[in-house]
PDB file of N, CA and C in Angstrom:
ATOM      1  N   UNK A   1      -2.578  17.903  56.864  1.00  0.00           N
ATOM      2  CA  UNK A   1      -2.458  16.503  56.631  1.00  0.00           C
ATOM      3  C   UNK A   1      -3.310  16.118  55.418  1.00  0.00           C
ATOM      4  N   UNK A   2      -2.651  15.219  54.848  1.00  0.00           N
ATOM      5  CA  UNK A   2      -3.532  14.745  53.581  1.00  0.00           C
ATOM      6  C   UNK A   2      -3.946  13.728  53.609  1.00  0.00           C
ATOM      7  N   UNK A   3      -5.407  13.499  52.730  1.00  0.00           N
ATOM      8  CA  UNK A   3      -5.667  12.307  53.244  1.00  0.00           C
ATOM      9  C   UNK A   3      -6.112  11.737  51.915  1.00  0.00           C
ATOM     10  N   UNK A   4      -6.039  10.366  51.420  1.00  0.00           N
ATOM     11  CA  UNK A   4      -5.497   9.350  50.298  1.00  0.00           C
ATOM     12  C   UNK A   4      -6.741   8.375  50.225  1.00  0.00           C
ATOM     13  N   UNK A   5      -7.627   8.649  49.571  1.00  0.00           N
ATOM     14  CA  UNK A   5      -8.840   7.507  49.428  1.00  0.00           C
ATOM     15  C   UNK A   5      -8.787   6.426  48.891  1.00  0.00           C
ATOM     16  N   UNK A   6      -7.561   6.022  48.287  1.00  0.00           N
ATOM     17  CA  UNK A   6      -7.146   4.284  48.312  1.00  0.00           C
ATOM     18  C   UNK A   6      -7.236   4.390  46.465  1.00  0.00           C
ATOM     19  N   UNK A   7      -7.672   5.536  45.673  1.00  0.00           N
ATOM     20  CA  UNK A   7      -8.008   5.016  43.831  1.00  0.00           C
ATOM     21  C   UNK A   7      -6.659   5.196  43.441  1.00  0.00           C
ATOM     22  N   UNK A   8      -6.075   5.289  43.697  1.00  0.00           N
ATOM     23  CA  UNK A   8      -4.643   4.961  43.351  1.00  0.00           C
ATOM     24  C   UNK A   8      -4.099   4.302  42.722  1.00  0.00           C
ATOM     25  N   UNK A   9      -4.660   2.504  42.896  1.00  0.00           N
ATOM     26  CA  UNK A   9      -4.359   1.468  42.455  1.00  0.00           C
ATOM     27  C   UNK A   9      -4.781   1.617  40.505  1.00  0.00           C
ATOM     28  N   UNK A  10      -6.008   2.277  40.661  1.00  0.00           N
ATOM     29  CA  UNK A  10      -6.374   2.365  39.385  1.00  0.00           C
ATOM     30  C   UNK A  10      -5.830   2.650  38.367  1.00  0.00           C
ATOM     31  N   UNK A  11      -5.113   4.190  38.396  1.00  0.00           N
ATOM     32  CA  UNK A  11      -4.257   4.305  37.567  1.00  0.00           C
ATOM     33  C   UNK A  11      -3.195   3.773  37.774  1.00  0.00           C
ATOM     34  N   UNK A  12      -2.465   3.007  38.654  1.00  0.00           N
ATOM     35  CA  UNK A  12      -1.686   2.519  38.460  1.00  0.00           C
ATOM     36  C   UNK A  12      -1.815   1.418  37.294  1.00  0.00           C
ATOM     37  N   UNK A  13      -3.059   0.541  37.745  1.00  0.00           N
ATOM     38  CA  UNK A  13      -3.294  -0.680  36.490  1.00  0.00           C
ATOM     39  C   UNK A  13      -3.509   0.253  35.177  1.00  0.00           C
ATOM     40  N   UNK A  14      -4.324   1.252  34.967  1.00  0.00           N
ATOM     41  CA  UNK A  14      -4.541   1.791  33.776  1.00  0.00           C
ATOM     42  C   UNK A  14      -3.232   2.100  32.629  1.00  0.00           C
ATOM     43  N   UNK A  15      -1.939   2.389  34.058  1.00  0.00           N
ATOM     44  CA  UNK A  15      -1.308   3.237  32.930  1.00  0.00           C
ATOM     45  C   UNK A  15      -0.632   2.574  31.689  1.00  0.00           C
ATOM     46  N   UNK A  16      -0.165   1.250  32.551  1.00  0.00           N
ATOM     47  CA  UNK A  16       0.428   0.172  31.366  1.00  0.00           C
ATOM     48  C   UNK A  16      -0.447  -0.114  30.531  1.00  0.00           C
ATOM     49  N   UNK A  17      -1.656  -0.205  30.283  1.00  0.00           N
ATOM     50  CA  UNK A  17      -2.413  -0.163  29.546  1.00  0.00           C
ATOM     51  C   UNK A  17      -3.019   1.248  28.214  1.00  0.00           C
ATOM     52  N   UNK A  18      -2.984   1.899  28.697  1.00  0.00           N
ATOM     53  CA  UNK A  18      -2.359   3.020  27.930  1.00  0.00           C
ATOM     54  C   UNK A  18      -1.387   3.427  27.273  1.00  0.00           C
ATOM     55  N   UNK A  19      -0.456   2.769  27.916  1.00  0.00           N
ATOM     56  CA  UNK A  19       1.081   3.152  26.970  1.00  0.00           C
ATOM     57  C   UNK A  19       1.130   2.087  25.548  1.00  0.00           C
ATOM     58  N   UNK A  20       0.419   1.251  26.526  1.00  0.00           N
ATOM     59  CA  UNK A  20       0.378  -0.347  25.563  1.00  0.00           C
ATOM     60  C   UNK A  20      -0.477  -0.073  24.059  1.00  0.00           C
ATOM     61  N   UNK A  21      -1.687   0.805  24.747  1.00  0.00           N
ATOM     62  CA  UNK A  21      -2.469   0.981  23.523  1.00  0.00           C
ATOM     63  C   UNK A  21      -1.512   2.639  22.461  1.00  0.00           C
ATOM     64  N   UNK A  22      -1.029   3.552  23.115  1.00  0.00           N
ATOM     65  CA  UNK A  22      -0.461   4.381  22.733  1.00  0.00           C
ATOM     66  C   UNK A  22       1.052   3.819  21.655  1.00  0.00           C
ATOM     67  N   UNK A  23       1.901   2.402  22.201  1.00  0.00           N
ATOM     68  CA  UNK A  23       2.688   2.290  21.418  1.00  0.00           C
ATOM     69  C   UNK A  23       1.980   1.640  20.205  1.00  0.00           C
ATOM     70  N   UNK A  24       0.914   0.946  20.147  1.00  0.00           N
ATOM     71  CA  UNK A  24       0.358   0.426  19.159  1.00  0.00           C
ATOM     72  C   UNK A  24      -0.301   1.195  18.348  1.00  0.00           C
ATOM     73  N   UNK A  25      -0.959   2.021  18.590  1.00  0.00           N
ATOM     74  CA  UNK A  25      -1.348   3.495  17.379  1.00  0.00           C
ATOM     75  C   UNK A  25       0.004   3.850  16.873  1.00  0.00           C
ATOM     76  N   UNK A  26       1.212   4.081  17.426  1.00  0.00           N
ATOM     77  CA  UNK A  26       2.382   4.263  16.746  1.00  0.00           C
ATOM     78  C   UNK A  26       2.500   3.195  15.751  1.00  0.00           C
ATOM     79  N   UNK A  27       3.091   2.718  16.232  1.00  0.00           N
ATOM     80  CA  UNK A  27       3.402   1.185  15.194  1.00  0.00           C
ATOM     81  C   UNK A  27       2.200   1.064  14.195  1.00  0.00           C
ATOM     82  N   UNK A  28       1.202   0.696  14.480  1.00  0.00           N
ATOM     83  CA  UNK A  28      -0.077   1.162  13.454  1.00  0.00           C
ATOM     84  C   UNK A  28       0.364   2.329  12.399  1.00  0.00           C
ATOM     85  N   UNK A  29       0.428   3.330  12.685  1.00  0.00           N
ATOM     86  CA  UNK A  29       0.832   4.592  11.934  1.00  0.00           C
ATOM     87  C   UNK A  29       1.771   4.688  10.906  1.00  0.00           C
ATOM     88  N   UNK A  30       2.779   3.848  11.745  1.00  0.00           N
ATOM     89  CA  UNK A  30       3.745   3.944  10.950  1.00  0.00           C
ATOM     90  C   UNK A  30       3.686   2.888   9.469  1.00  0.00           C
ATOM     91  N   UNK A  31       3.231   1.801  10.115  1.00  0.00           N
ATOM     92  CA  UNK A  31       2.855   0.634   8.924  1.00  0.00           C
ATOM     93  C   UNK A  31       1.924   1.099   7.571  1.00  0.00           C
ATOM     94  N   UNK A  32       0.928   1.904   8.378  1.00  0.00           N
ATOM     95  CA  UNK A  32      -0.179   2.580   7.185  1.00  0.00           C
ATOM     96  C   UNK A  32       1.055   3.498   6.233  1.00  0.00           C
ATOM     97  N   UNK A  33       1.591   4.342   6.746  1.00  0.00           N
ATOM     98  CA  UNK A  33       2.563   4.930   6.216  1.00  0.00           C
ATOM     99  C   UNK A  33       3.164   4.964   5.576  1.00  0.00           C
ATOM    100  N   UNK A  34       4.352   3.643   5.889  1.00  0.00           N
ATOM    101  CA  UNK A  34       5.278   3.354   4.753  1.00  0.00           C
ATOM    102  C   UNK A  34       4.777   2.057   4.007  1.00  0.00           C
ATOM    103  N   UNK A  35       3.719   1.639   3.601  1.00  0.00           N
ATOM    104  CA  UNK A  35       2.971   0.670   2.755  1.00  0.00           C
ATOM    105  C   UNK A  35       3.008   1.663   1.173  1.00  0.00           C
ATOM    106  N   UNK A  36       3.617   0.334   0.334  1.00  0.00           N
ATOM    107  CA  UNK A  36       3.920   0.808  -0.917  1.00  0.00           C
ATOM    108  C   UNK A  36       2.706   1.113  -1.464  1.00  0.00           C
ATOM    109  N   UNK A  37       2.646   2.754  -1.871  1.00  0.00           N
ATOM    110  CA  UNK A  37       1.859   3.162  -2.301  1.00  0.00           C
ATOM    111  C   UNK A  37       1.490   3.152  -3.543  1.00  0.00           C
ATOM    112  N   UNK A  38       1.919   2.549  -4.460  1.00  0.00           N
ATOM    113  CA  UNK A  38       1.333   2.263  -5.777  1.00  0.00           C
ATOM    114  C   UNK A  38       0.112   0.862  -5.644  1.00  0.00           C
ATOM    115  N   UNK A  39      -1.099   1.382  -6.335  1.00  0.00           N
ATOM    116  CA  UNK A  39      -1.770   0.018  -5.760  1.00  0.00           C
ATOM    117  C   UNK A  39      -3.051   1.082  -5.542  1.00  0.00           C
ATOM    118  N   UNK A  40      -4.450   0.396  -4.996  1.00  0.00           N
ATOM    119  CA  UNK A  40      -5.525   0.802  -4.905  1.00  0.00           C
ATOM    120  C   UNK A  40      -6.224   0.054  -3.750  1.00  0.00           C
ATOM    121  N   UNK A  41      -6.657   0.918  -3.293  1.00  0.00           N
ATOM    122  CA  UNK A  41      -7.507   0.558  -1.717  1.00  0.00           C
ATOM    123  C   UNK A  41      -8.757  -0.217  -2.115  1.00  0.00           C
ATOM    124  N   UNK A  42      -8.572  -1.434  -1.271  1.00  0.00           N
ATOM    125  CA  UNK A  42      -9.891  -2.003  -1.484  1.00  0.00           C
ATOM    126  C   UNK A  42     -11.108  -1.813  -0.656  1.00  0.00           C
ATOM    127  N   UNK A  43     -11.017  -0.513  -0.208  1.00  0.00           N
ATOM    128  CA  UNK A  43     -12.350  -0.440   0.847  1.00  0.00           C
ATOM    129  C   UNK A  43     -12.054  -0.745   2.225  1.00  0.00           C
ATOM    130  N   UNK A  44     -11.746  -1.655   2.229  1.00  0.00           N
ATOM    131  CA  UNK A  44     -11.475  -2.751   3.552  1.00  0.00           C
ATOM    132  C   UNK A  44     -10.391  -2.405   4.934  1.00  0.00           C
ATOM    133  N   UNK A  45      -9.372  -1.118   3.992  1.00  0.00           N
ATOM    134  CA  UNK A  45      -8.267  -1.190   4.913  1.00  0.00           C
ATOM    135  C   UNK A  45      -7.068  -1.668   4.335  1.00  0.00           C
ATOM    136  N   UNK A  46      -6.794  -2.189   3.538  1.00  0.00           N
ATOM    137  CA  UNK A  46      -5.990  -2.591   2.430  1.00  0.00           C
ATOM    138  C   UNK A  46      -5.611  -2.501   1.102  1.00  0.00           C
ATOM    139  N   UNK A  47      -4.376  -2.548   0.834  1.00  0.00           N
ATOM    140  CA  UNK A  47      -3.655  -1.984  -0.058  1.00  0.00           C
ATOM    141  C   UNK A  47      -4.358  -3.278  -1.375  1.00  0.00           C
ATOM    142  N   UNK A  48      -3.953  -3.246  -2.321  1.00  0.00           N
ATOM    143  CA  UNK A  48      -3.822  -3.991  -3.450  1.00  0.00           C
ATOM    144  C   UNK A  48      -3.059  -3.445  -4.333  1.00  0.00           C
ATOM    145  N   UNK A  49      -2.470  -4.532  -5.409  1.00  0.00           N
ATOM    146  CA  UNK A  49      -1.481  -4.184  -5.735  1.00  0.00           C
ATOM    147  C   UNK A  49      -2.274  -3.840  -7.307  1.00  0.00           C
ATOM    148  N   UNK A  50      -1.369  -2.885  -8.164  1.00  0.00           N
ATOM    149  CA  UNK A  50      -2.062  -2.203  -9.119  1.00  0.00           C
ATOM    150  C   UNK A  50      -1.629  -3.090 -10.519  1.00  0.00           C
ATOM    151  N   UNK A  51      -2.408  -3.722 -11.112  1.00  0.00           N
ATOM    152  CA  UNK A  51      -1.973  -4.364 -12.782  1.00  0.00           C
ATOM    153  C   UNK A  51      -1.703  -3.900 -13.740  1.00  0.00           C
ATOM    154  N   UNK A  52      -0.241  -4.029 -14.204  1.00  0.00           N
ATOM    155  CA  UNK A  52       0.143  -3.476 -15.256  1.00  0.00           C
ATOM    156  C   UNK A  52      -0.531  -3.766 -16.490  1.00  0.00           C
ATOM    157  N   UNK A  53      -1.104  -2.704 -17.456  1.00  0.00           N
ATOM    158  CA  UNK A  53      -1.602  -2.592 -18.664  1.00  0.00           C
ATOM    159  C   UNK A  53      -0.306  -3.456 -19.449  1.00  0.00           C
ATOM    160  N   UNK A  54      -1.417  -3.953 -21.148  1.00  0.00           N
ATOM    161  CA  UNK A  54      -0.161  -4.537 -21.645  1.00  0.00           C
ATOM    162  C   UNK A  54       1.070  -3.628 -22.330  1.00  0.00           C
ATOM    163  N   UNK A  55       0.485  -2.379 -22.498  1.00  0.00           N
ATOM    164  CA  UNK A  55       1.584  -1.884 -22.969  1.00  0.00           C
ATOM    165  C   UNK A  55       3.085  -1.068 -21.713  1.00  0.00           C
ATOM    166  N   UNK A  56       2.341  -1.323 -20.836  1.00  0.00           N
ATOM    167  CA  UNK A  56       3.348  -1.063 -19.864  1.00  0.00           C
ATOM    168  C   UNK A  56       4.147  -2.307 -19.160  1.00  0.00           C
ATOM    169  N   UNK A  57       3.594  -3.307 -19.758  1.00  0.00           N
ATOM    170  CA  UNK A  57       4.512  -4.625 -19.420  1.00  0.00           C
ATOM    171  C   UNK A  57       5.393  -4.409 -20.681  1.00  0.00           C
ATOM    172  N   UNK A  58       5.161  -4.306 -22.023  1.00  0.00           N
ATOM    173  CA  UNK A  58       5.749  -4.230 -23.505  1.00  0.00           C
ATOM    174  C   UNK A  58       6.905  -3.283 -23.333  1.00  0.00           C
ATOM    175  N   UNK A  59       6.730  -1.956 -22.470  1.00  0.00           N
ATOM    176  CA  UNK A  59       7.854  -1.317 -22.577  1.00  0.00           C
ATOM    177  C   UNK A  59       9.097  -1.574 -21.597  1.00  0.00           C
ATOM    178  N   UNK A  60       8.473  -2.224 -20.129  1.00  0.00           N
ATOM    179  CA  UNK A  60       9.471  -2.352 -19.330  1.00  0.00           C
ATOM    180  C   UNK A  60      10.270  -3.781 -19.844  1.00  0.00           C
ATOM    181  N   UNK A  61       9.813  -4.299 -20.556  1.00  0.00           N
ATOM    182  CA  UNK A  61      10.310  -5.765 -20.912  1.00  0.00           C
ATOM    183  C   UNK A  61      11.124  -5.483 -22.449  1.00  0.00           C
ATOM    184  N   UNK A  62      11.076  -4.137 -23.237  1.00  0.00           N
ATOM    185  CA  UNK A  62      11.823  -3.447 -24.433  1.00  0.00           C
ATOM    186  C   UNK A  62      12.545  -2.970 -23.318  1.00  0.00           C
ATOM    187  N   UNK A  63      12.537  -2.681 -22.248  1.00  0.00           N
ATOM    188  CA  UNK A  63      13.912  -1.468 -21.766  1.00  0.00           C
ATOM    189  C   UNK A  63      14.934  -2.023 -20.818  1.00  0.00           C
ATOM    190  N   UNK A  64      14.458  -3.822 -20.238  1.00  0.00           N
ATOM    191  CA  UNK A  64      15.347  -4.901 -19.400  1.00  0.00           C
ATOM    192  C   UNK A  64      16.090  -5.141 -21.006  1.00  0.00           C
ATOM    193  N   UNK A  65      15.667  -5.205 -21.962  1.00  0.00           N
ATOM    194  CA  UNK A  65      16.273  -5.670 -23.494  1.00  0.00           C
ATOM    195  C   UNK A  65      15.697  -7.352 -23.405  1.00  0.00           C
ATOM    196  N   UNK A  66      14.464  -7.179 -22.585  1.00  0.00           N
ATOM    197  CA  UNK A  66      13.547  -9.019 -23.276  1.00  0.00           C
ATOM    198  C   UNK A  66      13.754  -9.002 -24.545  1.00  0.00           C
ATOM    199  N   UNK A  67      13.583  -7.955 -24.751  1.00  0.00           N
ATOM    200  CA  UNK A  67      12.745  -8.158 -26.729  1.00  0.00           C
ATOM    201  C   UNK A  67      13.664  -6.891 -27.698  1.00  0.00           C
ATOM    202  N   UNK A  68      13.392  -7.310 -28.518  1.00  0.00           N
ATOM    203  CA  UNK A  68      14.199  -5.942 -29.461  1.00  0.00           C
ATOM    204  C   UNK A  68      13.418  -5.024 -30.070  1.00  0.00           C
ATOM    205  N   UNK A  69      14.219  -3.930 -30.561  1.00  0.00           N
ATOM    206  CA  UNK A  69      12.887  -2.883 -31.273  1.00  0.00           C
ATOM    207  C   UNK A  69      11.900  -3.408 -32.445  1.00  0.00           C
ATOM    208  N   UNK A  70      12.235  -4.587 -33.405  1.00  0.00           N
ATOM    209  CA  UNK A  70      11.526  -4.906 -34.223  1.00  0.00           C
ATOM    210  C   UNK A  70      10.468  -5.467 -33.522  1.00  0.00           C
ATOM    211  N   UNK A  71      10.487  -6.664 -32.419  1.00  0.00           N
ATOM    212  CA  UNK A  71       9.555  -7.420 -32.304  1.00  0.00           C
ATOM    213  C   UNK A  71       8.524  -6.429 -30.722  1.00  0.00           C
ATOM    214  N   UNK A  72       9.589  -5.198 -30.114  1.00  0.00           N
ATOM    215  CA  UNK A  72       8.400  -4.118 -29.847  1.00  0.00           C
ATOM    216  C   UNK A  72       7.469  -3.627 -30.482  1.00  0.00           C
ATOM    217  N   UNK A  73       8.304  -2.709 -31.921  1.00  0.00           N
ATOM    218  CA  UNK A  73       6.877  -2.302 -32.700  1.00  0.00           C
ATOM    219  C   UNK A  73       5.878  -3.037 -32.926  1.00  0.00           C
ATOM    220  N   UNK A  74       6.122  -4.165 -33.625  1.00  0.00           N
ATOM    221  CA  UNK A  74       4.781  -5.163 -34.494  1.00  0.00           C
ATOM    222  C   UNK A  74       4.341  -5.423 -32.916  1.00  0.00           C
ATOM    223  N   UNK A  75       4.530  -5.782 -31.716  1.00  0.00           N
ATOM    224  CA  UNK A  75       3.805  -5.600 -30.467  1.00  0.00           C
ATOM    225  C   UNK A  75       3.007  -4.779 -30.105  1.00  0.00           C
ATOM    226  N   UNK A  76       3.426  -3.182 -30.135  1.00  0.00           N
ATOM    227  CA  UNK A  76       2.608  -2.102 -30.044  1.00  0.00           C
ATOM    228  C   UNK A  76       1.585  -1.916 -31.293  1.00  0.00           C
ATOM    229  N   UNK A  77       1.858  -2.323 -32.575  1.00  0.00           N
ATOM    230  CA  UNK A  77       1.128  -2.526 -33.380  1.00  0.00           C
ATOM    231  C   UNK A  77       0.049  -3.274 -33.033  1.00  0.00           C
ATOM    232  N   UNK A  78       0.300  -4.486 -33.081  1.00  0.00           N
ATOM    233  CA  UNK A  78      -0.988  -5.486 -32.375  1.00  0.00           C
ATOM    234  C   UNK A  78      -1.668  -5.463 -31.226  1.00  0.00           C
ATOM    235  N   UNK A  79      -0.664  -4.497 -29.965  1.00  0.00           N
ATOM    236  CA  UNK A  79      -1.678  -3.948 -29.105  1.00  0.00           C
ATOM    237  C   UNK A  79      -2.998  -2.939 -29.467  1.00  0.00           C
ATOM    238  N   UNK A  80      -2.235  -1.900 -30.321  1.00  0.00           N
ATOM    239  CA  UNK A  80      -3.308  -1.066 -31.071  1.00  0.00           C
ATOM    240  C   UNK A  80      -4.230  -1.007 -31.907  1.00  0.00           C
ATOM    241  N   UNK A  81      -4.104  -2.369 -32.521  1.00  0.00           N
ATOM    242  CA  UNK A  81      -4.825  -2.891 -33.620  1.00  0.00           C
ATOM    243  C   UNK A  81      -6.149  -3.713 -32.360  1.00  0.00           C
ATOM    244  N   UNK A  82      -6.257  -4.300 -31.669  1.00  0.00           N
ATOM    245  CA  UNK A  82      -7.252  -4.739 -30.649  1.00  0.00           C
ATOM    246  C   UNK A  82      -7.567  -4.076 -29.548  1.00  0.00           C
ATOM    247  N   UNK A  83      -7.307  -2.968 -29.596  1.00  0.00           N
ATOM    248  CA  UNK A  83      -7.474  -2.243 -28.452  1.00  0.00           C
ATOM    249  C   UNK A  83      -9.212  -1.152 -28.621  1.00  0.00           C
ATOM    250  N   UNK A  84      -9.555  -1.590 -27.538  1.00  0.00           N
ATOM    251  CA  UNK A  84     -11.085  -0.854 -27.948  1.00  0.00           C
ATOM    252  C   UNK A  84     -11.427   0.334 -27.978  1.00  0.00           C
ATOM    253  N   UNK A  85     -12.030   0.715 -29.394  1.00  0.00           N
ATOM    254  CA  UNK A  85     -12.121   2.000 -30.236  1.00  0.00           C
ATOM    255  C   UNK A  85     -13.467   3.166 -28.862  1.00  0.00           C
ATOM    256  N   UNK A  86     -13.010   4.091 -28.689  1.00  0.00           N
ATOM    257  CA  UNK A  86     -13.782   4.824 -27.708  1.00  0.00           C
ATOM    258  C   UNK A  86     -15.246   5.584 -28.297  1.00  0.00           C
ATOM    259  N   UNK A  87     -15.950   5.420 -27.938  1.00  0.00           N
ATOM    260  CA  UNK A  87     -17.495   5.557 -28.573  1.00  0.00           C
ATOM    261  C   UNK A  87     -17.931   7.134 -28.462  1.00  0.00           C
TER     262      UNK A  87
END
């Protein structure tokens, strides 16, 4: 004969609570995961998003056709002309 000391109840309350915390590390996981990875961590737990340099705004805005090749060059020109000389 067996005999049943009544803790039963415990895991019963525990288990929904476990699954609860177990689907949420999923879901957690997955979010860290597929978060667009271009960008730089601020320490914190969070993404930030990464700022385009000016010459990488200059070319994607020459290759939608914003601007044309003349008024690209004299652009990249004048980017290079202020751009700070390395010591």
């Amino acid at each position: 004969m067996m005999y049943w000391d009544g803790s039963g109840w415990v895991w019963m309350a525990l288990m929904p609570v476990l699954w609860i915390a177990l689907i949420g590390l999923v879901v957690w996981a997955v979010v860290r995961l597929t978060q667009h990875s271009a960008g730089r961590h601020d320490g914190m737990g969070s993404w930030l998003p990464q700022k385009e340099t000016p010459e990488e705004i200059l070319d994607r805005r020459f290759a939608s056709g914003e601007i044309d090749a003349d008024t690209y060059s004299e652009a990249r020109k004048r980017l290079a002309a202020h751009r700070p000389r390395p010591q």
